[in-house]
Protein backbone atom coordinates (compact mmCIF):
# COMPACT_ATOMS: atom_id res chain seq x y z
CA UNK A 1 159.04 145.69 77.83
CA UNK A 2 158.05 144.39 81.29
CA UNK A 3 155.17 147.16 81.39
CA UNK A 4 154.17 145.25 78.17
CA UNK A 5 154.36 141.75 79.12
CA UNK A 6 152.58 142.84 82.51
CA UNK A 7 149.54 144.03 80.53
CA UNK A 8 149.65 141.26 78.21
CA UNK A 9 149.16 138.65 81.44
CA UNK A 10 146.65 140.76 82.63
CA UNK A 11 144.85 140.74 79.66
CA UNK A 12 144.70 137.19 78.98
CA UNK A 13 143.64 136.53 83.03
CA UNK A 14 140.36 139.07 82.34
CA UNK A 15 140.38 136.99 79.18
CA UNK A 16 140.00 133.52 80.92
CA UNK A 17 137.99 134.34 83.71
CA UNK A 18 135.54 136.28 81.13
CA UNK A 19 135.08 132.60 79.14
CA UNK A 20 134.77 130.73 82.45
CA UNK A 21 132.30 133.01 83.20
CA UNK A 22 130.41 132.96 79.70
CA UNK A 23 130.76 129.08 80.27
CA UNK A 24 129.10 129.04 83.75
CA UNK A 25 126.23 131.56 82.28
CA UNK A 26 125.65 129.06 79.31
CA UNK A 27 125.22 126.00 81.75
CA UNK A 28 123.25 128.29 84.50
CA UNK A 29 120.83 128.86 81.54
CA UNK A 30 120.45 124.96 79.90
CA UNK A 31 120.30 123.47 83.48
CA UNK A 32 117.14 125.90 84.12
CA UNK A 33 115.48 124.71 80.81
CA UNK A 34 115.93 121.38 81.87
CA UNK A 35 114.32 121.64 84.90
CA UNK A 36 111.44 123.89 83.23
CA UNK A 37 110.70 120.95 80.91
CA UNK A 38 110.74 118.87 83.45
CA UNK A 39 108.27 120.27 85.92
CA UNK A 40 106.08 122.35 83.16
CA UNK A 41 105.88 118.67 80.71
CA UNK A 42 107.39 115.58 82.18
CA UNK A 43 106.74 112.36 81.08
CA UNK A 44 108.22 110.65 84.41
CA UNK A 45 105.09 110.69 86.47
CA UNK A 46 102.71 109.22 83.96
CA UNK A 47 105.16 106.58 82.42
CA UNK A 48 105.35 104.83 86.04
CA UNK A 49 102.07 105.24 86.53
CA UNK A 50 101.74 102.63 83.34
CA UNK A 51 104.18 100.70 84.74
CA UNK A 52 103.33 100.20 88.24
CA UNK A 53 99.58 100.15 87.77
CA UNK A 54 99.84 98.08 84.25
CA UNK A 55 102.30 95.47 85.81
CA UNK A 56 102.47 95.65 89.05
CA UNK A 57 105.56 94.55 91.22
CA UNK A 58 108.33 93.12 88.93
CA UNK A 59 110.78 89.94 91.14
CA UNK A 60 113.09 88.26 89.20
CA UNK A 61 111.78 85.61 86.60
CA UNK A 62 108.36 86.19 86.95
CA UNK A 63 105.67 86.54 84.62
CA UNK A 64 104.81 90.54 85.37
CA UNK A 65 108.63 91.15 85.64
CA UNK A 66 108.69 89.94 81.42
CA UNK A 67 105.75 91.59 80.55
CA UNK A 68 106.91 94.92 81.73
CA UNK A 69 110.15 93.91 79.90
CA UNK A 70 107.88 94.02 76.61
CA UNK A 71 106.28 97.43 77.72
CA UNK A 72 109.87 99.26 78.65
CA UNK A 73 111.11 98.12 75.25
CA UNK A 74 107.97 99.66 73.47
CA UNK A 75 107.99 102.66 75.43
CA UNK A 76 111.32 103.88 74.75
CA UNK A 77 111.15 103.05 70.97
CA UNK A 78 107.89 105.57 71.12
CA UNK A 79 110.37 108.48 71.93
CA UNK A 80 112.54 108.14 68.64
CA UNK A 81 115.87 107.40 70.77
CA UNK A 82 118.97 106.41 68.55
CA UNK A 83 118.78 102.88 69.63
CA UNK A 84 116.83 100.71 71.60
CA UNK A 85 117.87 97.20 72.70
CA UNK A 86 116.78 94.18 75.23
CA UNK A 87 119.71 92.83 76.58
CA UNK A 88 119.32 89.38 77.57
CA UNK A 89 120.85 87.37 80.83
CA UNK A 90 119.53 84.73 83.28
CA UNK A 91 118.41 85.59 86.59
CA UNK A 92 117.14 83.42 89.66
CA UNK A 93 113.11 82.71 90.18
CA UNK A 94 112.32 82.66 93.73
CA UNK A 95 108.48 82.43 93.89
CA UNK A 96 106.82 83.33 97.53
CA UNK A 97 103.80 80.61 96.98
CA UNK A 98 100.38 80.62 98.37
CA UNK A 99 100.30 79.71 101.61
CA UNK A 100 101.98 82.14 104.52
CA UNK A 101 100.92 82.34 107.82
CA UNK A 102 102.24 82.76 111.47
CA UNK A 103 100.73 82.47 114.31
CA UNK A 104 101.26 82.86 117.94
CA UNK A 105 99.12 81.37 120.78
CA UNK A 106 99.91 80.95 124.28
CA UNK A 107 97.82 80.65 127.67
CA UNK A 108 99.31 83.34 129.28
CA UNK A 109 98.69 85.52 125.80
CA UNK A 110 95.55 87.48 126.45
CA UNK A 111 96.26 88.07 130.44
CA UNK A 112 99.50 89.11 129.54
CA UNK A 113 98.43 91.73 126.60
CA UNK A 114 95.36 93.00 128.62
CA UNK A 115 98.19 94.04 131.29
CA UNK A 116 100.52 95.55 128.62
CA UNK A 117 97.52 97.40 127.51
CA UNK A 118 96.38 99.02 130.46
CA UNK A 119 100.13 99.65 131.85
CA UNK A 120 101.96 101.07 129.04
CA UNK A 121 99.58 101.10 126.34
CA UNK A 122 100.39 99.05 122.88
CA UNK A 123 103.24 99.07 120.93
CA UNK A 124 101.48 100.30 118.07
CA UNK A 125 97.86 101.17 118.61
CA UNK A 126 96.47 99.61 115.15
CA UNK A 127 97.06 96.71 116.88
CA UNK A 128 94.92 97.18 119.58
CA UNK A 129 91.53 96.87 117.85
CA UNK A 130 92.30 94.14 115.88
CA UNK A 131 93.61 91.34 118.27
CA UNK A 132 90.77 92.55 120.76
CA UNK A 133 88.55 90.84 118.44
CA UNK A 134 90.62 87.36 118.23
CA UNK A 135 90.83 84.57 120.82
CA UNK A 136 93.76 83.07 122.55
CA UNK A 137 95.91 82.67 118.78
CA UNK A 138 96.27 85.64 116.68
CA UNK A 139 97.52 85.49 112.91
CA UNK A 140 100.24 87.70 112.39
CA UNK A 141 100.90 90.59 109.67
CA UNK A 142 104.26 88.80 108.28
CA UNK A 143 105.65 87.55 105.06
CA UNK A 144 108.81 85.20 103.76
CA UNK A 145 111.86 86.82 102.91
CA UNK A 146 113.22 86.50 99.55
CA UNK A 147 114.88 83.25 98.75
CA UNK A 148 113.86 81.90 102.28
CA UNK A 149 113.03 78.00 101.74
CA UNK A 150 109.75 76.71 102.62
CA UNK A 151 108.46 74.95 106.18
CA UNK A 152 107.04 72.12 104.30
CA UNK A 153 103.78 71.92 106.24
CA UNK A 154 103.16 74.03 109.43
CA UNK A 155 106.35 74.16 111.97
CA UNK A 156 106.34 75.05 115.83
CA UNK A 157 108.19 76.76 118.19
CA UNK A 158 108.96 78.85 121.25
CA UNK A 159 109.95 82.55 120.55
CA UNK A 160 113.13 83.77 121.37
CA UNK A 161 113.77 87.57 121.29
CA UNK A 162 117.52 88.91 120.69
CA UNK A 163 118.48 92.78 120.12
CA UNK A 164 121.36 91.90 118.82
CA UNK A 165 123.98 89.53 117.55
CA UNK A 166 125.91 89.77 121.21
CA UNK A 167 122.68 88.65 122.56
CA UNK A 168 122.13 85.74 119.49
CA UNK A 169 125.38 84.37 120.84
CA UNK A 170 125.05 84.24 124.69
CA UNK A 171 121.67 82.58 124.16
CA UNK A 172 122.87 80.48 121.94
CA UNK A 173 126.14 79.14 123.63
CA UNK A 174 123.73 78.89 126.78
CA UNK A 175 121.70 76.22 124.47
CA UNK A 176 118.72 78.35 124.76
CA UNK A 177 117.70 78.66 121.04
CA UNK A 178 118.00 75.11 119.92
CA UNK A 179 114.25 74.32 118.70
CA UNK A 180 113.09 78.05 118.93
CA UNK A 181 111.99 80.27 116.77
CA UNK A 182 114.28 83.54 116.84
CA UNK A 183 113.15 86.70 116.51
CA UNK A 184 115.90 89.39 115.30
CA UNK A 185 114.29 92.38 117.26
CA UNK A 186 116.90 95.79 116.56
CA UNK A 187 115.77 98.40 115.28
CA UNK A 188 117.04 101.32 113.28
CA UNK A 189 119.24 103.58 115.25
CA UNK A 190 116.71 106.84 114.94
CA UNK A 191 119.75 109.28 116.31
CA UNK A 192 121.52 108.99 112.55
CA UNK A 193 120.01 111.36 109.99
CA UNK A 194 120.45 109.47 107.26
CA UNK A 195 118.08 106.31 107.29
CA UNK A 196 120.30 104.52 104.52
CA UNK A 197 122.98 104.68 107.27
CA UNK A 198 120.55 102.92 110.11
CA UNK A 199 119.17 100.64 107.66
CA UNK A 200 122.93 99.96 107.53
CA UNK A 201 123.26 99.08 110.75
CA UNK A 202 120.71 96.74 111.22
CA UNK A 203 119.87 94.96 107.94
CA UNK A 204 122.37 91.92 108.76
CA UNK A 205 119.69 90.87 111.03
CA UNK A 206 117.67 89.94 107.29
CA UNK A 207 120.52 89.04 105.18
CA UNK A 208 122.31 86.54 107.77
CA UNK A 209 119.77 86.12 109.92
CA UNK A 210 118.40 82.70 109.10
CA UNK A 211 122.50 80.83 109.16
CA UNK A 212 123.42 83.19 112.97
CA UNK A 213 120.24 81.34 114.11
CA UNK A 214 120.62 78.57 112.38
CA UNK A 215 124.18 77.58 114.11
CA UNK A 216 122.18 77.31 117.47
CA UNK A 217 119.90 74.89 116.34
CA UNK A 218 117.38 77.07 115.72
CA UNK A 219 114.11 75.91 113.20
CA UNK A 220 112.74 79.21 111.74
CA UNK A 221 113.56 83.07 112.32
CA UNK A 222 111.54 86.00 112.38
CA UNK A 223 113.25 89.62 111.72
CA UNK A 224 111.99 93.01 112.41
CA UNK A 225 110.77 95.09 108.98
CA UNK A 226 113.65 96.93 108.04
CA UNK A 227 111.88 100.41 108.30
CA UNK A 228 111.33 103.59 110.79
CA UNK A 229 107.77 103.29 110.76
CA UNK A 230 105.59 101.49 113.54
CA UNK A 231 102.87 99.86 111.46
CA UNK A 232 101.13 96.64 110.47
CA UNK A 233 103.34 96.25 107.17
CA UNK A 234 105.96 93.52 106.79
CA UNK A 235 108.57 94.68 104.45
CA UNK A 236 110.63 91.63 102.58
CA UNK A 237 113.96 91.07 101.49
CA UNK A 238 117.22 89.14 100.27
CA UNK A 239 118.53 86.85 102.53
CA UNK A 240 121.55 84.43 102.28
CA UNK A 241 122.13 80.88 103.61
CA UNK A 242 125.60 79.93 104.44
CA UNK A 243 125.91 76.11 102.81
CA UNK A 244 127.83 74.81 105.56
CA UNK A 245 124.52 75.44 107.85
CA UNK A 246 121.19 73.97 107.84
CA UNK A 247 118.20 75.96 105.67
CA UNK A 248 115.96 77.26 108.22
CA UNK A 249 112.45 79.64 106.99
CA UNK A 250 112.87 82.91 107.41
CA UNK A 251 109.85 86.05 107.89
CA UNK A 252 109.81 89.19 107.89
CA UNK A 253 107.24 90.52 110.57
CA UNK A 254 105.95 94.16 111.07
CA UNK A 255 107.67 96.68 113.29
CA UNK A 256 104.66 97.23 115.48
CA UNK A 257 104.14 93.03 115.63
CA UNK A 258 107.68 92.94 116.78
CA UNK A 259 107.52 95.54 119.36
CA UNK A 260 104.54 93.97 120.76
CA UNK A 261 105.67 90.05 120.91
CA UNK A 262 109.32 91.38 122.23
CA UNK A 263 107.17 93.35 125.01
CA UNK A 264 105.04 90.13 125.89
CA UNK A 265 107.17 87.60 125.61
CA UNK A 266 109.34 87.13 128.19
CA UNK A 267 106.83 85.84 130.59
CA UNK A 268 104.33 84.40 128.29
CA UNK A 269 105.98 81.50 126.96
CA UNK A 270 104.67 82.19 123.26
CA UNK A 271 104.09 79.44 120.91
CA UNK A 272 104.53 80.09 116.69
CA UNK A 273 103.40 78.64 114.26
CA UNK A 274 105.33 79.04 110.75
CA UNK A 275 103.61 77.89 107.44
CA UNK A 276 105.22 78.81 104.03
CA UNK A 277 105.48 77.09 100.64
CA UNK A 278 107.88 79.39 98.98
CA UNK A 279 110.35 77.77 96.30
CA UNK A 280 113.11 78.29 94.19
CA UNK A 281 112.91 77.16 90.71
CA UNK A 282 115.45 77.50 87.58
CA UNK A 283 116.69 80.52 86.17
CA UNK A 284 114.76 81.84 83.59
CA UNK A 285 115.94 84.25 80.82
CA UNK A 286 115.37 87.87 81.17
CA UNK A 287 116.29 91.38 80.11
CA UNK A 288 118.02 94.80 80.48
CA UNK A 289 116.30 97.19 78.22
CA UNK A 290 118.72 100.15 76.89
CA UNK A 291 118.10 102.91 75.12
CA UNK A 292 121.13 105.36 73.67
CA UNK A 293 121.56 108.73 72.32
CA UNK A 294 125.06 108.52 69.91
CA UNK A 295 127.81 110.66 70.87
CA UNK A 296 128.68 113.38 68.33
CA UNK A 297 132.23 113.78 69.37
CA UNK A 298 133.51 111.13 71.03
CA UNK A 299 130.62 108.08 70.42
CA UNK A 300 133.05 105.44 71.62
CA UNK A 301 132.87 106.91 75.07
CA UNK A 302 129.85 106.07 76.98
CA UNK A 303 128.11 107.77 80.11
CA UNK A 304 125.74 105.28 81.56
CA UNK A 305 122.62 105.54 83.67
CA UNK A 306 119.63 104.28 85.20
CA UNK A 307 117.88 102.12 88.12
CA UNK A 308 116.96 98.69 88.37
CA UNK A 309 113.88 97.18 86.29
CA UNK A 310 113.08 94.33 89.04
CA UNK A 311 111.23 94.91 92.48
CA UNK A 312 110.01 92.95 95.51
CA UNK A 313 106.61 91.62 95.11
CA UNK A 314 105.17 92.92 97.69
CA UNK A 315 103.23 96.23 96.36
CA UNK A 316 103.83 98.23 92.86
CA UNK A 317 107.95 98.40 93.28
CA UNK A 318 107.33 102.43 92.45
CA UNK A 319 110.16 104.20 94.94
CA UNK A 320 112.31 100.80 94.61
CA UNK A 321 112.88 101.23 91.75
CA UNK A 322 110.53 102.48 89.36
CA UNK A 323 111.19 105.62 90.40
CA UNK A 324 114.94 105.26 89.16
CA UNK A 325 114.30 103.95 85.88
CA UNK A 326 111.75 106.96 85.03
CA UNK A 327 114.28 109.05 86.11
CA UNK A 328 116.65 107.83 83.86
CA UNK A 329 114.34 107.78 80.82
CA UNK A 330 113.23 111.10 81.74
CA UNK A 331 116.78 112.38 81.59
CA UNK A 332 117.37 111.21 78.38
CA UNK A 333 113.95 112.15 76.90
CA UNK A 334 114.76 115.76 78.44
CA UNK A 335 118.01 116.08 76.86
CA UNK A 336 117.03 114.91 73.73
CA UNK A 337 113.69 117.10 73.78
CA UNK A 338 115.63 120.25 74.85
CA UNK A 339 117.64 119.61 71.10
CA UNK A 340 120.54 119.06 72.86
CA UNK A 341 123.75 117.35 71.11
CA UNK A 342 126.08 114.98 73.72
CA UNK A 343 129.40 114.66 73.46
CA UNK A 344 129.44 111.38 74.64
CA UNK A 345 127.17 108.12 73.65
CA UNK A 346 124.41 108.71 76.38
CA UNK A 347 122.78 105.12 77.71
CA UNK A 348 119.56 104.59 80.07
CA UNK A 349 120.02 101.17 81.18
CA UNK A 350 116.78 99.53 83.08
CA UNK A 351 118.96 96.56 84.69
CA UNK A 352 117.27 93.90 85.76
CA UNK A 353 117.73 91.61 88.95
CA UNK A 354 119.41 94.30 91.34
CA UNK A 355 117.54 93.07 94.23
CA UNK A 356 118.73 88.95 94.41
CA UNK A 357 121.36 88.56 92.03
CA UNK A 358 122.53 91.53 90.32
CA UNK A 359 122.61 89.23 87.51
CA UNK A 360 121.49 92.59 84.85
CA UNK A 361 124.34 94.73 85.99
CA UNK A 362 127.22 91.98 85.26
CA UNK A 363 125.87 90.65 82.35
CA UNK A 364 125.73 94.61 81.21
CA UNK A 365 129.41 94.87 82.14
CA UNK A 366 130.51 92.00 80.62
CA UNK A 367 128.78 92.75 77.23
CA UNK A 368 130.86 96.10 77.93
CA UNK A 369 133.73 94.82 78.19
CA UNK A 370 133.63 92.33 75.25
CA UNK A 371 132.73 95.19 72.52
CA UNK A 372 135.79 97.38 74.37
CA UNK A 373 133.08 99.49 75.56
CA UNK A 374 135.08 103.09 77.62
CA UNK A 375 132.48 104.49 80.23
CA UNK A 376 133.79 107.77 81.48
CA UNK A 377 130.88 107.88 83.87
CA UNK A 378 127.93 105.91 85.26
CA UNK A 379 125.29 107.27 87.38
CA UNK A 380 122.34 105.49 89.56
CA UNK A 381 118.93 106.47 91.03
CA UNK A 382 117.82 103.50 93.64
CA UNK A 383 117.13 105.34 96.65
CA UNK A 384 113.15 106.36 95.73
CA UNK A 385 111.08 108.70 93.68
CA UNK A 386 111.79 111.74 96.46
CA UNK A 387 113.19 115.23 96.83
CA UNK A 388 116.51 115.26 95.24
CA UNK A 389 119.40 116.88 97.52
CA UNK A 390 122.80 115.50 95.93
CA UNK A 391 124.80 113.01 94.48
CA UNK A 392 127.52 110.05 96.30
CA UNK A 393 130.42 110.13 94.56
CA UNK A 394 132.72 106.62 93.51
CA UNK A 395 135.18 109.22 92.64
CA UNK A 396 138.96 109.98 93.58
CA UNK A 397 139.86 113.81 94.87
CA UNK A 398 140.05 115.40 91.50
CA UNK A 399 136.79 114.19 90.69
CA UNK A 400 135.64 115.40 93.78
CA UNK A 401 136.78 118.80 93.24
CA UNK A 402 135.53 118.96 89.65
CA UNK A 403 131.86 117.75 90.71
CA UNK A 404 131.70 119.99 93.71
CA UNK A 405 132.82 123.02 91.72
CA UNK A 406 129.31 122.60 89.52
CA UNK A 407 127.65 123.28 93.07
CA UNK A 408 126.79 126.62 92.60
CA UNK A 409 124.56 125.61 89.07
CA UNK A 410 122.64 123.21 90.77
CA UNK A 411 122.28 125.08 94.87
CA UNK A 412 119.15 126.89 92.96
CA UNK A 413 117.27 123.41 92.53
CA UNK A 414 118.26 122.57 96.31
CA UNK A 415 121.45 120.32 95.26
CA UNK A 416 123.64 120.96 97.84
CA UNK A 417 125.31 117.34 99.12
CA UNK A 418 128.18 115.87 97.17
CA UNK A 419 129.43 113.06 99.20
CA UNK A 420 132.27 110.46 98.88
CA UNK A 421 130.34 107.05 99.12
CA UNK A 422 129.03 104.41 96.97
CA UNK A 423 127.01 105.14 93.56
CA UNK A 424 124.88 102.04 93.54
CA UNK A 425 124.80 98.19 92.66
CA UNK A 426 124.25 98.18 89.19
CA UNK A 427 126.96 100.24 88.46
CA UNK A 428 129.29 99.02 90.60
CA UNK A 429 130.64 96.21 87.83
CA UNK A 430 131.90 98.60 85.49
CA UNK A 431 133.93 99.79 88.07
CA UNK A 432 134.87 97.52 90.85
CA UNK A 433 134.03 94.00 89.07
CA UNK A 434 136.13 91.49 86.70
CA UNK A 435 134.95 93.01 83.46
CA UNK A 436 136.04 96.72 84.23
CA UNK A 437 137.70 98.29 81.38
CA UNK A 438 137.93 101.23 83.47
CA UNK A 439 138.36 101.60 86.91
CA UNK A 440 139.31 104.95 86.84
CA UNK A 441 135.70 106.39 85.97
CA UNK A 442 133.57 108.59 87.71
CA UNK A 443 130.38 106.85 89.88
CA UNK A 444 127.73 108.86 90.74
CA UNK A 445 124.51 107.74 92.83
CA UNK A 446 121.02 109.70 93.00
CA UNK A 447 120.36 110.90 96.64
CA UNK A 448 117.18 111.98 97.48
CA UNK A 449 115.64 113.17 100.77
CA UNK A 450 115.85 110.04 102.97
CA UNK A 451 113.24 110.00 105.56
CA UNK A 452 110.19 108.45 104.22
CA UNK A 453 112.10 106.08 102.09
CA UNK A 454 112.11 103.10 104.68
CA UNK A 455 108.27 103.87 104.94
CA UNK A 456 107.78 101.81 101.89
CA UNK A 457 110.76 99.89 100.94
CA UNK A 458 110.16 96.20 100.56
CA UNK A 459 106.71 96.28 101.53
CA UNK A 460 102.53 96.76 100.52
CA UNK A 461 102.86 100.51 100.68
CA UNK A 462 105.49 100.95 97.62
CA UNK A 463 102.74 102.00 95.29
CA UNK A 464 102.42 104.09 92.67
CA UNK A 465 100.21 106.60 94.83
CA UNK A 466 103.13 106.98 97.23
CA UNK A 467 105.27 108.77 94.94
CA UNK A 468 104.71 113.17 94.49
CA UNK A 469 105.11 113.90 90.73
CA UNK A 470 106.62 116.82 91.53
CA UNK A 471 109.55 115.51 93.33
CA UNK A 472 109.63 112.70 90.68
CA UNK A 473 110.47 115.19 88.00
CA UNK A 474 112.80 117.29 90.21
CA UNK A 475 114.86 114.24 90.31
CA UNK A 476 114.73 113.51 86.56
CA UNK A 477 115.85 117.07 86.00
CA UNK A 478 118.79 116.64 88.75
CA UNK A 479 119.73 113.72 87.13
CA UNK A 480 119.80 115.31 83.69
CA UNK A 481 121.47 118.47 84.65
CA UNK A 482 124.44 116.64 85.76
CA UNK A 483 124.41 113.97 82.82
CA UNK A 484 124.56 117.43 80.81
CA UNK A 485 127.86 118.76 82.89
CA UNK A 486 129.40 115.33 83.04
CA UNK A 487 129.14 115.25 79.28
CA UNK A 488 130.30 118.87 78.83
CA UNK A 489 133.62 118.29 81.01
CA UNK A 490 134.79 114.96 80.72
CA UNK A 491 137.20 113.27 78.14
């Protein structure tokens, strides 16, 4: 008898471990369809290319932003999806206006540069050529941040360079800043890897900028671009006022500009001049656009994903975060394409307003909550159109474990970083915010290959040319292929 019951166990073990392994062959094979679709007929590549070079950027409220609202709506209906819907809520309108220009002149200015020049050679050499040509005041390459109020005519002041916050406050408290113009001057810290984790570090200098300054009596403040690169491009942003605080204009100025005016101007005694007309106006009534695939077994249960529909409006908005939504629809479209039959109620969500408000992603988990919507999972893509390399994981240990043990299905496509960290702002609601119905689900968030994406984020050079359709689709596939497991393995 125990001879019998000893082959009977060891039967059903060869048993289990034969339909794991019949399960990992029959996910091995789908995932490399996916990606075969995806890099031998994607759609990605050629749908942003409608949408960046159709519309153009996309900020909150504005005119292009609603008229590429129209064209995501159409789009997705072309592909036959269950369902297709424009989901409305009300997001702010900051508009940048027509006139923006600084300025810096000084006496001391062209001495001063020639020196720098022959000593230690500029900052950036682009610069070089061009303020050779100009006279003693030289126009800037700068531009407002987002929801920065306006100077109301031109405004004037000394330049005051700080590296840091520490530095801010002993200047400050000295009563050295009152009347200046500050210039936040620190840049990314270029010993971390990861460039989301040095943008990290330093993007306070954008976001609370204008109120640190502000407290000192400051009248405008200038911050370094927010990128790695040393170049004439200004990259914008969201900034915050504290109320409590006087509203001071804020710029953004180019990392070569900054090197250069923190280089000159401790002994030149530089004068700015700050002109900006920027506004905010009312909210106006916008859209997510949504398109779902119905569940077959379990259609109350929903697995979300996407990127968000609204950019900057400086350049195209094609890494940040066209990119994203393509990947989403690209996902879906590749699922659906590849005859494939979820579990779950699939949903690519284009949210709108991630970048001042995140007004798309609560009114999306609201509406969620209302109709008793359960997400098991949500995923993101908002870190650019570029080689995928993992996912960041919202997730507690034993969703950890479960995502990390798909590793070895997607180390062929280069997927090799599961990481515990945040999945993105849009999904974070569902989640984390007032109108989760389930803050036990799994978070996922897109991460690509990092280094080039501060090259373009924000600023001129986020074009539709700056994104490789063939990392565009690898990320569409990655993005499927785990939308396919998560769908397979979840409740």
């Amino acid at each position: 008898m125990k001879m019998n019951i000893a082959i009977f166990l060891f039967i059903a073990a060869v048993s289990g471990t034969s339909g794991i392994n019949a399960q990992r062959t029959d996910d091995s094979l789908f995932i490399r369809r996916i990606y075969d679709e995806a890099m031998m007929n994607g759609h990605a590549y050629k749908r942003l290319e409608e949408l960046c070079k159709g519309y153009g950027s996309r900020l909150s409220g504005s005119d292009q932003a609603e008229r590429a609202v129209v064209w995501a709506g159409n789009m997705l209906r072309s592909y036959d999806f269950d369902t297709v819907v424009l989901q409305p809520c009300m997001v702010p309108r900051w508009q940048r206006g027509q006139t923006e220009v600084l300025k810096v002149s000084s006496p001391l200015l062209n001495k001063r540069l020639k020196q720098f020049n022959d000593t230690a050679g500029w900052a950036c050499e682009a610069l070089e050529e061009r303020y050779r040509k100009e006279a003693a005041s030289y126009t800037l390459p700068a531009c407002a941040l987002g929801g920065s109020v306006g100077t109301n005519g031109p405004i004037t002041g000394i330049l005051r360079v700080v590296h840091n916050q520490a530095e801010l406050d002993m200047l400050g408290k000295a009563g050295k800043l009152k009347g200046t113009m500050v210039l936040f001057n620190e840049p990314f810290d270029e010993k971390k890897i990861s460039t989301f984790s040095a943008y990290g570090g330093c993007v306070y200098q954008r976001v609370n900028g204008a109120s640190l300054a502000a407290r000192y009596g400051a009248v405008a403040v200038l911050v370094r671009s927010m990128s790695n690169s040393c170049d004439l491009h200004p990259h914008t942003g969201v900034m915050h006022y504290e109320d409590s605080l006087p509203k001071i204009p804020a710029m953004a100025v180019a990392t070569s500009v900054a090197n250069t005016l923190a280089a000159v101007a401790h002994d030149s005694r530089l004068l700015l001049t700050m002109n900006i007309d920027c506004q905010t106006l009312p909210d106006r009534l916008s859209h997510n656009v949504i398109a779902e695939e119905r569940g077959t077994e379990k259609p109350e249960r929903f697995i979300a994903f996407g990127g968000h529909f609204d950019s900057w409006d400086q350049g195209e908005g094609a890494h940040d975060d066209g990119a994203g939504c393509m990947h989403a629809f690209e996902a879906l479209r590749l699922l659906k394409t590849l005859g494939y039959t979820p579990r779950h109620s699939l949903r690519c969500v284009f949210w709108m307003n991630e970048e001042n408000g995140a007004r798309g992603a609560a009114a999306y988990a609201a509406e969620a909550a209302k109709n008793g919507e359960f997400h098991v999972a949500a995923l993101e893509s908002d870190r650019g159109g570029f080689t995928p390399r993992g996912f960041s994981l919202d997730a507690d240990e034993t969703q950890m474990a479960l995502v990390r043990n798909w590793a070895p299905l997607l180390a062929p496509y280069g997927i090799h970083l599961f990481e515990k960290g945040g999945a993105g702002v849009d999904v974070a609601p569902l989640k984390h915010g007032l109108n989760s119905i389930n803050k036990e689900m799994l978070q996922l968030g897109l991460i690509p290959d990092s280094q080039r994406y501060f090259d373009y984020h924000h600023a001129e050079t986020d074009v539709f040319e700056s994104v490789n359709r063939r990392e565009l689709h690898l990320g569409a596939a990655t993005l499927a292929a785990m939308i396919y497991l998560l769908d397979q393995n979840l409740d």
